[in-house]
Structure formats: structure tokens, C-alpha cells
N, C-alpha and C. Protein backbone atom coordinates (compact mmCIF):
# COMPACT_ATOMS: atom_id res chain seq x y z
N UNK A 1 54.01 -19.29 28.85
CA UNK A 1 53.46 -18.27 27.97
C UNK A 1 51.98 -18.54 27.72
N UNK A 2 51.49 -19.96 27.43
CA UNK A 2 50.21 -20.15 26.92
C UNK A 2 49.21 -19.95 28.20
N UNK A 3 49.75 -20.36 29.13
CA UNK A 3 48.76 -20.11 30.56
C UNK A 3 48.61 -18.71 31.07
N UNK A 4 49.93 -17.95 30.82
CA UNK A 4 50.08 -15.80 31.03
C UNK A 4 49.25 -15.83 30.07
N UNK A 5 48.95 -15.86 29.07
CA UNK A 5 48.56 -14.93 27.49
C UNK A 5 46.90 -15.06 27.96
N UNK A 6 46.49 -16.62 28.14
CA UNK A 6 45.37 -17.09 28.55
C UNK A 6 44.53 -16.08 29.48
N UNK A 7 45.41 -16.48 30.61
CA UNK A 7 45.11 -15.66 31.85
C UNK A 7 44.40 -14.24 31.63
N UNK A 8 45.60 -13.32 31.23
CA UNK A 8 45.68 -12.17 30.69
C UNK A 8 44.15 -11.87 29.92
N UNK A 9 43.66 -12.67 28.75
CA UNK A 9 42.85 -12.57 28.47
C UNK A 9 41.46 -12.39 28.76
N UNK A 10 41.54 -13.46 29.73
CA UNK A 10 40.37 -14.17 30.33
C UNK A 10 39.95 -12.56 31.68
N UNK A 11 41.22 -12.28 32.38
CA UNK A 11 40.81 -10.84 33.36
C UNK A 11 40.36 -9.93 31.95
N UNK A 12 40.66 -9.43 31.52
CA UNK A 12 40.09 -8.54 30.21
C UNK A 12 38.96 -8.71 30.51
N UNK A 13 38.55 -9.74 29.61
CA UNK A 13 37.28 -10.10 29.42
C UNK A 13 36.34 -10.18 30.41
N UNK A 14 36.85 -10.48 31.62
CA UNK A 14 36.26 -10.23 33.33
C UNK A 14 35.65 -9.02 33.75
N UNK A 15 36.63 -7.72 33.01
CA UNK A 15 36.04 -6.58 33.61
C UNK A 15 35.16 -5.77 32.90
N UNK A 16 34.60 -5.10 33.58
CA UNK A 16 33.35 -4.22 32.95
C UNK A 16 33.40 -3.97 31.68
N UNK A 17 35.02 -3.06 31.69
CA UNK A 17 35.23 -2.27 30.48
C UNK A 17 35.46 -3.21 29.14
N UNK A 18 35.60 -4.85 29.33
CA UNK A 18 35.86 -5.22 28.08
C UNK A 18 34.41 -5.21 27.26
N UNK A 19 33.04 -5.26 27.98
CA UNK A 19 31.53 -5.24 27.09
C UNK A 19 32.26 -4.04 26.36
N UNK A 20 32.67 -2.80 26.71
CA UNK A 20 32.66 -1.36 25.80
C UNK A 20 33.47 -1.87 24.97
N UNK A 21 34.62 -2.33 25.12
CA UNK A 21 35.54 -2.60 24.57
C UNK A 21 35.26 -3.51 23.09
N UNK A 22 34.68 -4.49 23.85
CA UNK A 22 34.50 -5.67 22.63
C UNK A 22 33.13 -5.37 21.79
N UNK A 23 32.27 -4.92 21.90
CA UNK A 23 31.40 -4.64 20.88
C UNK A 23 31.58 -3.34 20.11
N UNK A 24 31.68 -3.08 18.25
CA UNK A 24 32.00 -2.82 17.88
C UNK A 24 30.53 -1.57 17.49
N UNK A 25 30.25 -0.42 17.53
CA UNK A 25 29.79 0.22 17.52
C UNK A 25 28.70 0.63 15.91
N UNK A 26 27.58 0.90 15.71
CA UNK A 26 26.91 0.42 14.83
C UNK A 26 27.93 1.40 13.24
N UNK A 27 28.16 2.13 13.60
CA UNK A 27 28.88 2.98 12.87
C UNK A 27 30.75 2.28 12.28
N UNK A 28 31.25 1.85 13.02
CA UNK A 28 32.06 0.83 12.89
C UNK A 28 31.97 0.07 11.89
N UNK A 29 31.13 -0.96 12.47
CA UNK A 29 30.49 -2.03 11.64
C UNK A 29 30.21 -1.75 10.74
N UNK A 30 29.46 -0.48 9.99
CA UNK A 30 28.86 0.08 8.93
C UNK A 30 30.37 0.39 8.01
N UNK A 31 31.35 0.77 8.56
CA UNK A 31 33.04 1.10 7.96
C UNK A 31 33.66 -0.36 7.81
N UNK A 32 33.49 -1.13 8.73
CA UNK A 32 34.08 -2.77 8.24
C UNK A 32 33.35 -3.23 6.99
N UNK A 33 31.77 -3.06 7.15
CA UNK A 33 31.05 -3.75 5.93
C UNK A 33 31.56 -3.08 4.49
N UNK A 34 31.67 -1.78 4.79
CA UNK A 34 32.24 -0.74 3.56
C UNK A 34 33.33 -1.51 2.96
N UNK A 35 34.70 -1.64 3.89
CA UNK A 35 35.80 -1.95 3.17
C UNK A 35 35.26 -2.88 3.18
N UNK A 36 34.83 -3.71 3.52
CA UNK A 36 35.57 -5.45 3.02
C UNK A 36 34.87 -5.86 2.06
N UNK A 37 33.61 -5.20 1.76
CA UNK A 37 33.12 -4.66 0.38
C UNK A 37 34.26 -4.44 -0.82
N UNK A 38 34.76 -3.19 -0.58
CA UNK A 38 35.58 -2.70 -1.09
C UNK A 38 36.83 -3.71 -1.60
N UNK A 39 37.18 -4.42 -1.01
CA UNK A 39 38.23 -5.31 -0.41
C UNK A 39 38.03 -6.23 -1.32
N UNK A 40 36.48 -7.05 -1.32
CA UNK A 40 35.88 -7.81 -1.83
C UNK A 40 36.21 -7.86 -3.44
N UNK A 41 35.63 -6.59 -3.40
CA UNK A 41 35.56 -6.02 -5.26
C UNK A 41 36.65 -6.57 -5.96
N UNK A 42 38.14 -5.82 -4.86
CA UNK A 42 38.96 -5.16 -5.62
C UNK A 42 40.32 -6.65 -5.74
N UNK A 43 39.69 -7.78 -4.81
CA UNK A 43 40.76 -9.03 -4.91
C UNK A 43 40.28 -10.22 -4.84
N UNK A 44 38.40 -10.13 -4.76
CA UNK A 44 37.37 -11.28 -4.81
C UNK A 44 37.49 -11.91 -3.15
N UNK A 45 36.09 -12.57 -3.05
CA UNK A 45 36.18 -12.94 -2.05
C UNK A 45 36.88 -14.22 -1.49
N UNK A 46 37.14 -14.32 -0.13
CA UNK A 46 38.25 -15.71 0.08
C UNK A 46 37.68 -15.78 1.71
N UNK A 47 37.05 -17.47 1.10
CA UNK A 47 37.02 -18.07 2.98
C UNK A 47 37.71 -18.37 3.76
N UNK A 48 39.37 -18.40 2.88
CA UNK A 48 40.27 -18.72 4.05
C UNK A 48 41.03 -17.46 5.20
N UNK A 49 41.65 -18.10 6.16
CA UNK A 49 42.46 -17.04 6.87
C UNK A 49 43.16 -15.87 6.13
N UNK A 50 42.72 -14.58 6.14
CA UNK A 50 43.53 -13.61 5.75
C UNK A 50 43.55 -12.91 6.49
N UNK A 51 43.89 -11.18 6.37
CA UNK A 51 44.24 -10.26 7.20
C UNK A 51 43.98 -9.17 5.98
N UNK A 52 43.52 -8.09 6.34
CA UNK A 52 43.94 -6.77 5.62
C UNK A 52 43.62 -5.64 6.53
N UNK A 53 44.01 -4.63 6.50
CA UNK A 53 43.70 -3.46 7.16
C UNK A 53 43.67 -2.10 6.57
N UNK A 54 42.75 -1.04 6.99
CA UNK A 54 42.69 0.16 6.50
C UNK A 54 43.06 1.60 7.63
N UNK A 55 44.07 2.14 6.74
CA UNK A 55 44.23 3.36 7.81
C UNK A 55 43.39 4.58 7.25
N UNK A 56 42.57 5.07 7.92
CA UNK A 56 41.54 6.20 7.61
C UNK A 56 42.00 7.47 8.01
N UNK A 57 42.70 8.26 7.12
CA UNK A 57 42.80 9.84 7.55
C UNK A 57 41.67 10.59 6.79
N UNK A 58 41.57 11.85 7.38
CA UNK A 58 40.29 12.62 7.04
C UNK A 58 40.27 12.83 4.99
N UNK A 59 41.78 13.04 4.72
CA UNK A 59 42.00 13.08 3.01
C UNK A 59 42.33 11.75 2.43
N UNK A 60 42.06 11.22 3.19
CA UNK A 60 42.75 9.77 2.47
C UNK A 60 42.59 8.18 3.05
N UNK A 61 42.13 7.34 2.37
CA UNK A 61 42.06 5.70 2.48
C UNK A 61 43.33 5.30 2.12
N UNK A 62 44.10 4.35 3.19
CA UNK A 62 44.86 3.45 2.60
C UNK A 62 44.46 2.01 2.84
N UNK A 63 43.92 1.27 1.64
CA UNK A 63 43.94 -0.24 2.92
C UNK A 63 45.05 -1.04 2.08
N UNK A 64 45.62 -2.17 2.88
CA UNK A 64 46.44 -2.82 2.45
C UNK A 64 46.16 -4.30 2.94
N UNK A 65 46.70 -5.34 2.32
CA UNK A 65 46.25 -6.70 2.05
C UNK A 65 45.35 -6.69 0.75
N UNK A 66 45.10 -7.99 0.74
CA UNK A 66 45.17 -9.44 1.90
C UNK A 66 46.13 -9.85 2.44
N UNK A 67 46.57 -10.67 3.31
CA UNK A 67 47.85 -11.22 3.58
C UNK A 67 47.46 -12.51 4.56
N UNK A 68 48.18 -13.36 3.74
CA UNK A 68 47.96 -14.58 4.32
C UNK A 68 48.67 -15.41 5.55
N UNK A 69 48.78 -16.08 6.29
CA UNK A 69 49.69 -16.79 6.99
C UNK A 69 50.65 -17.85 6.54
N UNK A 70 51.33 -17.97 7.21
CA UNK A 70 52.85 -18.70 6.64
C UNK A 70 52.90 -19.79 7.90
N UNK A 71 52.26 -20.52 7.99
CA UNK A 71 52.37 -21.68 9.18
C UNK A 71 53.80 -21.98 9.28
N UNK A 72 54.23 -22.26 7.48
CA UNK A 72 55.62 -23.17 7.94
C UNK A 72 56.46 -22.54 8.63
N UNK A 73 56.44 -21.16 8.64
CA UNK A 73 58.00 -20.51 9.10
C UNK A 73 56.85 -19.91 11.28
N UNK A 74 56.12 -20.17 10.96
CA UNK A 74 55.06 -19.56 12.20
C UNK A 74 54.40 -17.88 12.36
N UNK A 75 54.13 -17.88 10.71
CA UNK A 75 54.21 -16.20 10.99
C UNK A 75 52.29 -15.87 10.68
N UNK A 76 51.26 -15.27 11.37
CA UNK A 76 50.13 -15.63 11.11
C UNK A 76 49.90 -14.23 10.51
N UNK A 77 49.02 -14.08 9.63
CA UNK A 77 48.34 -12.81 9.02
C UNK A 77 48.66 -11.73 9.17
N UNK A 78 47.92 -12.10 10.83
CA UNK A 78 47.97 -10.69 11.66
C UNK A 78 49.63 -10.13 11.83
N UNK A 79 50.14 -11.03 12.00
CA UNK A 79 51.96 -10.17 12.21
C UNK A 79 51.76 -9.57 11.15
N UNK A 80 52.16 -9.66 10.05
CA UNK A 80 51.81 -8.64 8.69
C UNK A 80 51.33 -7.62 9.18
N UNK A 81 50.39 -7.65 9.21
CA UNK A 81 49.26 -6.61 8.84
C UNK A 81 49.79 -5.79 10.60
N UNK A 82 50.42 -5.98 12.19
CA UNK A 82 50.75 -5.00 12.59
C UNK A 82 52.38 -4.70 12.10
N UNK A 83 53.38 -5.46 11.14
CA UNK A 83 54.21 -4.83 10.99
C UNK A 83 53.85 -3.80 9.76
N UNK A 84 52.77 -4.20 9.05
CA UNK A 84 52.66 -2.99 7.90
C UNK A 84 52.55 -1.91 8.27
N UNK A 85 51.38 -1.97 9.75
CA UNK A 85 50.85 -0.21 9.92
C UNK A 85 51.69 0.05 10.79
N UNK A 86 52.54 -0.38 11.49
CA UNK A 86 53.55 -0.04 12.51
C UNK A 86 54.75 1.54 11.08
N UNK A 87 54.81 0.49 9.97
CA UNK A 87 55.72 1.08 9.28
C UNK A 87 54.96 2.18 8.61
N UNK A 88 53.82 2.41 8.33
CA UNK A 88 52.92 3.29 7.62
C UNK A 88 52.66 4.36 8.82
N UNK A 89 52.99 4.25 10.32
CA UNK A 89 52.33 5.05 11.06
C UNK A 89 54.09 5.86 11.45
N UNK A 90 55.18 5.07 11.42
CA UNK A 90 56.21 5.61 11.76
C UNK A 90 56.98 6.10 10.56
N UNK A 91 56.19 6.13 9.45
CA UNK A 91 57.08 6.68 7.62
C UNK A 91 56.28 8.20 7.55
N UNK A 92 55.14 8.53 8.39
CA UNK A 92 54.68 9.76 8.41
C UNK A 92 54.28 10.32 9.94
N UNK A 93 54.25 12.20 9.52
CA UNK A 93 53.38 12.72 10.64
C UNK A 93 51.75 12.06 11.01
N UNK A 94 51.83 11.86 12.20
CA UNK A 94 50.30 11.20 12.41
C UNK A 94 49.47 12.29 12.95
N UNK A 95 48.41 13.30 13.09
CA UNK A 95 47.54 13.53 13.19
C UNK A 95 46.42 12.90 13.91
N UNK A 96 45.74 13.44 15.59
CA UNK A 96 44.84 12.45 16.01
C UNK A 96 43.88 12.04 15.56
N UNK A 97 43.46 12.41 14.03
CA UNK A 97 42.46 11.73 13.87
C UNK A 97 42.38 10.74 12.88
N UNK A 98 43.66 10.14 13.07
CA UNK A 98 43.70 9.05 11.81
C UNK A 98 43.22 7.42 12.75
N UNK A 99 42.61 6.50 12.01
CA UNK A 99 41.75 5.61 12.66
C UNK A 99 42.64 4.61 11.82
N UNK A 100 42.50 3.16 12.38
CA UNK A 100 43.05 1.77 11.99
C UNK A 100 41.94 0.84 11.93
N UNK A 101 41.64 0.15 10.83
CA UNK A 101 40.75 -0.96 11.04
C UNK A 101 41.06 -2.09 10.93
N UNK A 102 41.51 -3.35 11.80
CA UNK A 102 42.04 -4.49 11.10
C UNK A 102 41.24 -5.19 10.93
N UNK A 103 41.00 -6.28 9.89
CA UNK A 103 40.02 -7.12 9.69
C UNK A 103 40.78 -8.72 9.36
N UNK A 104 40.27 -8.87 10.05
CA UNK A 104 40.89 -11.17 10.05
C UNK A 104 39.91 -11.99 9.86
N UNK A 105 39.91 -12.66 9.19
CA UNK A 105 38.91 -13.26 8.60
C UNK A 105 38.15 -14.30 9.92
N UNK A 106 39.48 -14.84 10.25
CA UNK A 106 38.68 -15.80 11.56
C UNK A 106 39.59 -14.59 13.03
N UNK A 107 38.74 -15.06 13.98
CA UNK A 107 39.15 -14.21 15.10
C UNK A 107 40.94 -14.65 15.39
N UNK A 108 41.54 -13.68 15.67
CA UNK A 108 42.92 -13.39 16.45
C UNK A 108 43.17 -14.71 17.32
N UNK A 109 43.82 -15.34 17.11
CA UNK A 109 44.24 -16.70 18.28
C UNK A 109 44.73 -15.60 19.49
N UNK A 110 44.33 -16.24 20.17
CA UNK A 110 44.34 -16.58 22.05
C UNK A 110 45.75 -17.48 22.66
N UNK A 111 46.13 -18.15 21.91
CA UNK A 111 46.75 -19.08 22.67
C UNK A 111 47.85 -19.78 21.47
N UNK A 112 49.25 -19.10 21.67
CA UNK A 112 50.07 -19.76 20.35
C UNK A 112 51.53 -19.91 20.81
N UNK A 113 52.36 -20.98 20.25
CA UNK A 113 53.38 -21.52 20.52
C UNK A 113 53.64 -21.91 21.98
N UNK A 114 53.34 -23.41 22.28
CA UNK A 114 53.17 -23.72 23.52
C UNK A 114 54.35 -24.37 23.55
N UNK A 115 55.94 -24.26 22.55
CA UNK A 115 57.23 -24.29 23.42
C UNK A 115 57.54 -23.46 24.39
N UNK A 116 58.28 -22.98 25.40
CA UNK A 116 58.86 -22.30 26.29
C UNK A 116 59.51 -21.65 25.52
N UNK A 117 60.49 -22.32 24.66
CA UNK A 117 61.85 -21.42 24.23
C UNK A 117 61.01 -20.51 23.13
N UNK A 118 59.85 -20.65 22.59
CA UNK A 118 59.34 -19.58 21.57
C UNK A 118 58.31 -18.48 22.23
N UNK A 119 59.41 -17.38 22.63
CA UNK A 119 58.14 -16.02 23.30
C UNK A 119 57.49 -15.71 22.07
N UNK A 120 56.16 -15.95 21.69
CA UNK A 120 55.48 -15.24 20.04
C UNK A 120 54.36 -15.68 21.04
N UNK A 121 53.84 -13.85 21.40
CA UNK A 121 52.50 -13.61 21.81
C UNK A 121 51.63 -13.79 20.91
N UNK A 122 49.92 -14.47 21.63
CA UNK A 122 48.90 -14.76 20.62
C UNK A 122 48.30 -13.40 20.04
N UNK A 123 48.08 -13.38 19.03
CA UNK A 123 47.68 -12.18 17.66
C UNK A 123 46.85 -11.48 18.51
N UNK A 124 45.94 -11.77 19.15
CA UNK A 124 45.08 -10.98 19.90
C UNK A 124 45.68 -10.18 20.97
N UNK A 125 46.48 -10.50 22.04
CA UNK A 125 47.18 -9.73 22.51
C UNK A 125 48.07 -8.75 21.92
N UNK A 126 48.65 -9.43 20.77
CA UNK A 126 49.55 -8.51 19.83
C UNK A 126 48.37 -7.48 19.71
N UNK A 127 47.31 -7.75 18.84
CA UNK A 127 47.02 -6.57 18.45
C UNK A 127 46.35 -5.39 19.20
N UNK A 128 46.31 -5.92 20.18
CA UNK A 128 45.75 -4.82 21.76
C UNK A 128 46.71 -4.10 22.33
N UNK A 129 48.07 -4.53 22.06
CA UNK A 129 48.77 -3.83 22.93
C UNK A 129 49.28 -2.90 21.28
N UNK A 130 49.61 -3.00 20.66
CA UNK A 130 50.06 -2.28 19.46
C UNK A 130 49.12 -1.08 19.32
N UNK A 131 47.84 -1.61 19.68
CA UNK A 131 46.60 -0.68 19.61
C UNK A 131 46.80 0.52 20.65
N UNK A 132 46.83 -0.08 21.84
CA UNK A 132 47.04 0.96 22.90
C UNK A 132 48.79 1.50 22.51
N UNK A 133 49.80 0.89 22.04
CA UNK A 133 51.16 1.76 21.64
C UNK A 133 50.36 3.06 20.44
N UNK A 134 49.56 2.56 19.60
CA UNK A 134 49.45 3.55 18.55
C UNK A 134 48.48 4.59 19.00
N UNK A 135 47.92 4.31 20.07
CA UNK A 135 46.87 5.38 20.70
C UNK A 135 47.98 6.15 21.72
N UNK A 136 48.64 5.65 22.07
CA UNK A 136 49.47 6.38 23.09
C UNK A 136 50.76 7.33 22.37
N UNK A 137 51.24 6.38 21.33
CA UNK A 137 52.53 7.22 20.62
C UNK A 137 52.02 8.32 19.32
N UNK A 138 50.92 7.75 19.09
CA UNK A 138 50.38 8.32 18.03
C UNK A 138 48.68 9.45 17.96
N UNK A 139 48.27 8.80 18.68
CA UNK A 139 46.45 9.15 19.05
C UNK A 139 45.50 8.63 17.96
N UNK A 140 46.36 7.43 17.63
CA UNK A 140 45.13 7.15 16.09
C UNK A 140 44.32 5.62 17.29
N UNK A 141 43.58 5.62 16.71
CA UNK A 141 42.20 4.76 16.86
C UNK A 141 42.41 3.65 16.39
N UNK A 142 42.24 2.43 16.91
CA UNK A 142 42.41 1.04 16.22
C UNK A 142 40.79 0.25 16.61
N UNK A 143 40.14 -0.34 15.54
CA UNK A 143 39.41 -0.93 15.70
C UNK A 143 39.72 -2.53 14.94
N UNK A 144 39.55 -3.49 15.43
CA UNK A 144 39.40 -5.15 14.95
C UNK A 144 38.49 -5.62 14.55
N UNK A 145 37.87 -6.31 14.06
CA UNK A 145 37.17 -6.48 13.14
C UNK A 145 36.93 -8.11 12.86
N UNK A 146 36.67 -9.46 12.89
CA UNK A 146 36.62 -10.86 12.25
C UNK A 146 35.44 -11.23 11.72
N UNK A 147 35.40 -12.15 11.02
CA UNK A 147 34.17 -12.73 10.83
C UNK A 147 33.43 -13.91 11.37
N UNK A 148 34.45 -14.69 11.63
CA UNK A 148 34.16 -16.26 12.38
C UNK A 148 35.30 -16.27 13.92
N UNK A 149 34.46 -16.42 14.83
CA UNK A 149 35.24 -16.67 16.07
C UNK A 149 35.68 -18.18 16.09
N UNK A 150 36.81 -18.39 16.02
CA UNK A 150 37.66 -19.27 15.96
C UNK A 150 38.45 -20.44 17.05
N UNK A 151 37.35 -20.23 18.09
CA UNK A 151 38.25 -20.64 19.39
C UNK A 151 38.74 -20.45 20.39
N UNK A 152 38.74 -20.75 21.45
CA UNK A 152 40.10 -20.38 22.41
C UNK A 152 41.28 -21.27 21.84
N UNK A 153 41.96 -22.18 21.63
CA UNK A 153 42.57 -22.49 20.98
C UNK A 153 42.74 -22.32 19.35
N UNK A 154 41.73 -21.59 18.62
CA UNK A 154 42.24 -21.85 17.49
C UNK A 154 41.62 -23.05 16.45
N UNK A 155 40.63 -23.90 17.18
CA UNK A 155 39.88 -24.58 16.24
C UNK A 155 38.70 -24.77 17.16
């Protein structure tokens, strides 16, 4: 798993389309700084690992978090935060122009649970392919968001 996930990554990042992909557009950025502003206000600021995310429809903000990780049981931020909007995107009609912003404090691990017997894809892949499920099942927009790049491993 840790050498596929790796791999996987590393072609991404190989081809043209990940420059479009991976830089976040000045307008974007200007909507991350907003919430986490917002974010900031409304639960104070925190240097450690969190997660929160905002779903943007044209009448309405929802963001939800913080949410923290649970090492002991192996569950990191980010699972949260795609089982929240998984359930927020399948509890209503979606409309294509509803947008996702996730924000993680340190970047998405690359590379996690290096038993065999544990399939738990790294957060970053999770949240790319959930991204492309919610663009495909849904037509909403997912953008990611961190503040500190964290590694290929994670430290």
C-alpha cells in the first residue's frame, strides 16, 4: 500500500496537469484566508493538526469543524471532515454550483499505515478521489487548502 499510494502520487505530480491542479488560484486563496479568518474568530486560533471545511452554495455558508485526529484508534482529521461532507452532500439536492473547501492545518499525509493487513489510504489520496466522486456524482467543486507542508512521510 505505502509504495502504490507513493507511486500514485509521485505520477500526479509528474504530469503537466498537476502545476493547474496544485496551485490554488488567487481568488481561492482570498476564500481560504476569509474562512479561516472566520474560523479563527469563531473557535480561536490552534497550531496543532486540525481539519475544518466549508461548503459554499450561492444562499448559504456551511463550515464545519475543527476536528481533530484520534491517533489512538488511527483516525486523522481529514477522515472527519470527508465523512462530514460526504453526509451533507448526500442529506440534500446538490446544485452545480455548490463548492467544498477543505482546510488542514498541516498538509494531507502521503504515506499511512505501513501494515499490509491495514488498507487506510493516505488523506491526500482520500481527498482527491472523494473530490473527483463529488465532481462526478454531484458537480460541486472541491478545493484543499494547508498551511504547513508536512512531509512525504509526515514529519
Amino acid at each position: 500500500i505505502t509504495q502504490n499510494s507513493a507511486k500514485k502520487v509521485l505520477e500526479h505530480l509528474r504530469s503537466k496537469a498537476a502545476i493547474v491542479d496544485t496551485l490554488l488560484s488567487d481568488s481561492v486563496s482570498r476564500k481560504f484566508s476569509a474562512f479561516h479568518r472566520d474560523m479563527t474568530e469563531e473557535c480561536g486560533a490552534e497550531a496543532k493538526q486540525h481539519s475544518w471545511a466549508v461548503l459554499e452554495k450561492p444562499e448559504e455558508i456551511i463550515m464545519y469543524g475543527p476536528y481533530y485526529p484520534n491517533y489512538n484508534n488511527g483516525e486523522h482529521s481529514e477522515d472527519i471532515i470527508i465523512k462530514q461532507t460526504q453526509e451533507l452532500l448526500c442529506s440534500r439536492d446538490v446544485p452545480e454550483d455548490w463548492k467544498v473547501y477543505v482546510f488542514t492545518m498541516n498538509s494531507p499525509c502521503l504515506v499511512r499505515n505501513t501494515d499490509p493487513c491495514i488498507n487506510t489510504n493516505p488523506c491526500m489520496l482520500s481527498l482527491i478521489h472523494k473530490a473527483w466522486e463529488w465532481w462526478r456524482v454531484h458537480g460541486v467543486k472541491t478545493h484543499i487548502g494547508y498551511v504547513r507542508c508536512w512531509g512525504f512521510k509526515g514529519n
